[in-house]
Protein backbone atom coordinates (compact mmCIF):
# COMPACT_ATOMS: atom_id res chain seq x y z
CA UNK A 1 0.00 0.00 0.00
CA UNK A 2 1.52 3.59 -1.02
CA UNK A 3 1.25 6.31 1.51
CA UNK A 4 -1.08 7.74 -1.10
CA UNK A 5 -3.60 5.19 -0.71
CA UNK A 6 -2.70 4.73 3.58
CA UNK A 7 -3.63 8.23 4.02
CA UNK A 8 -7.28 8.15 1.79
CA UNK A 9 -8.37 5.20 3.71
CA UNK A 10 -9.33 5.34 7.73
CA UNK A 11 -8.34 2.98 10.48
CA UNK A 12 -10.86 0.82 9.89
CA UNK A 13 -10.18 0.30 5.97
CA UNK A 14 -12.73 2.37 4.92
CA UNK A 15 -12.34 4.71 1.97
CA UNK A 16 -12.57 8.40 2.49
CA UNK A 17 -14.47 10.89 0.03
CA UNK A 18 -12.89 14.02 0.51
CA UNK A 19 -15.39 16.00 1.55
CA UNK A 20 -17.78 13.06 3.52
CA UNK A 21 -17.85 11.52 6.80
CA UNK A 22 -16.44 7.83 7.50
CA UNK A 23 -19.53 6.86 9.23
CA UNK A 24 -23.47 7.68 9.49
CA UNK A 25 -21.98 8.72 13.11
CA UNK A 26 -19.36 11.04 12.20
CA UNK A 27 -20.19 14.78 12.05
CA UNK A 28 -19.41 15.97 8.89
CA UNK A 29 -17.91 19.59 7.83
CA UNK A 30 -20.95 20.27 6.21
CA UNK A 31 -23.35 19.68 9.24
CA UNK A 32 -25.87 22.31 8.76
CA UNK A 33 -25.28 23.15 5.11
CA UNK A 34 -28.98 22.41 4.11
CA UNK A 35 -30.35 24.18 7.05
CA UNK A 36 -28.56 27.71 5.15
CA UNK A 37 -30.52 26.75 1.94
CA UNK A 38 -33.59 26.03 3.82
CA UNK A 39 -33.16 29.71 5.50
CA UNK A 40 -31.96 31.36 2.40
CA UNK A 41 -34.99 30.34 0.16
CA UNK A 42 -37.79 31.78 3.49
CA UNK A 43 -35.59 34.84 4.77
CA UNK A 44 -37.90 37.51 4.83
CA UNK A 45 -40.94 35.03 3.83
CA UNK A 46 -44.21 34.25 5.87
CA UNK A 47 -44.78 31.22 6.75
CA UNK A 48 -47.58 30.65 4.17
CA UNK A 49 -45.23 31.52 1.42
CA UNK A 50 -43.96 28.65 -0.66
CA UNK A 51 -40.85 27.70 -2.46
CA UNK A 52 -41.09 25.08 -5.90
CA UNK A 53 -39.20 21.66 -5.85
CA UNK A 54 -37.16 23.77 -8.90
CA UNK A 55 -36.00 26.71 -6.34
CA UNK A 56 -34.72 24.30 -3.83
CA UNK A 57 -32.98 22.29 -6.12
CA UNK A 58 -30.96 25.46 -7.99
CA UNK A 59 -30.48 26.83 -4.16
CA UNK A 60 -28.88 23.47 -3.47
CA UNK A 61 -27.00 23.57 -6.49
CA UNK A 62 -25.75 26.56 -6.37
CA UNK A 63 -24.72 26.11 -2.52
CA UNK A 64 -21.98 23.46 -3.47
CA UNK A 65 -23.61 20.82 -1.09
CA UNK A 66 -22.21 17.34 -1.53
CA UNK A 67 -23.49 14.70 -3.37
CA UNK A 68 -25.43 13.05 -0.09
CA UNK A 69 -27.68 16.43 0.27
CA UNK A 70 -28.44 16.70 -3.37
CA UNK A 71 -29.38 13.16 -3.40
CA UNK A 72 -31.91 14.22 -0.49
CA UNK A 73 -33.12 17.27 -2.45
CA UNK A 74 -33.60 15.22 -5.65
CA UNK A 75 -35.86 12.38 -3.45
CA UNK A 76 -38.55 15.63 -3.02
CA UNK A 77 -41.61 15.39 -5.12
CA UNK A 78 -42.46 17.63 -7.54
CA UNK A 79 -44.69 20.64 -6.41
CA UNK A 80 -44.60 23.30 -3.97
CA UNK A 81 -43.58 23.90 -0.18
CA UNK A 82 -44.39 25.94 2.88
CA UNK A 83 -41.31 25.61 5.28
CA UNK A 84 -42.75 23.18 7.30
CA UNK A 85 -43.78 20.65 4.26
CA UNK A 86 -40.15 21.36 2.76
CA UNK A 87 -38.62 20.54 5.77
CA UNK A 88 -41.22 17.79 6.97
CA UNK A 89 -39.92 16.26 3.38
CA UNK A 90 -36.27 16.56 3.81
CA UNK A 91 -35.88 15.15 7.04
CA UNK A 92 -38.13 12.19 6.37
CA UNK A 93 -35.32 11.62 3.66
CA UNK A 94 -32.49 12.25 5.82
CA UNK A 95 -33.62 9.88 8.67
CA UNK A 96 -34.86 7.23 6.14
CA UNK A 97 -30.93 7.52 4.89
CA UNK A 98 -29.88 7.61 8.89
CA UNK A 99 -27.97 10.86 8.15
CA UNK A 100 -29.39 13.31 10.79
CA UNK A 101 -26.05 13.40 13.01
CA UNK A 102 -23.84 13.33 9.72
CA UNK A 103 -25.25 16.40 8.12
CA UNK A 104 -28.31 17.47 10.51
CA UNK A 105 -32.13 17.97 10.28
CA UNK A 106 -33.99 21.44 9.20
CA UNK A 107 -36.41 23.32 10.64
């Protein structure tokens, strides 16, 4: 094994994306990176006021998140959402992926 390859694998064996955690237990550096587009699409927004699948998905986007939170953005249906519904919908997909204390939950 070349140092190369030692140092982009963990103790354990595991590989290592760049960016991701080792585990569904490790906190990873972007922990709270969906809550920002979750407040960035409602800042200044009632609570009645909805955002389209499309708007999330281009906020997401164009926030850099990693490949794990677009795949939760790309698991919402098409349609509309309060804040509540969004996030209702996007932590239903990040518990059914058990990724709550890798990358947190919105609200």
């Amino acid at each position: 094994m070349t140092s190369r390859s030692r140092s982009a694998s963990s103790a354990s064996g595991q590989a290592r994306t760049p960016r991701g955690p080792r585990s569904n237990i490790d906190r990873s550096p972007d922990y709270g990176a969906l809550q920002k587009v979750v407040d960035s699409l409602y800042h200044g927004k009632l609570p009645t006021d909805q955002a389209a699948r499309l708007d999330v998905v281009l906020a997401a986007d164009a926030a850099d998140l990693p490949a794990d939170l677009i795949e939760i953005v790309n698991l919402l249906p098409p349609g509309r959402f309060n804040r509540r519904k969004l996030c209702d919908q996007l932590n239903s997909a990040i518990g059914g992926h058990a990724w709550g204390q890798v990358y947190g939950t919105v609200e």
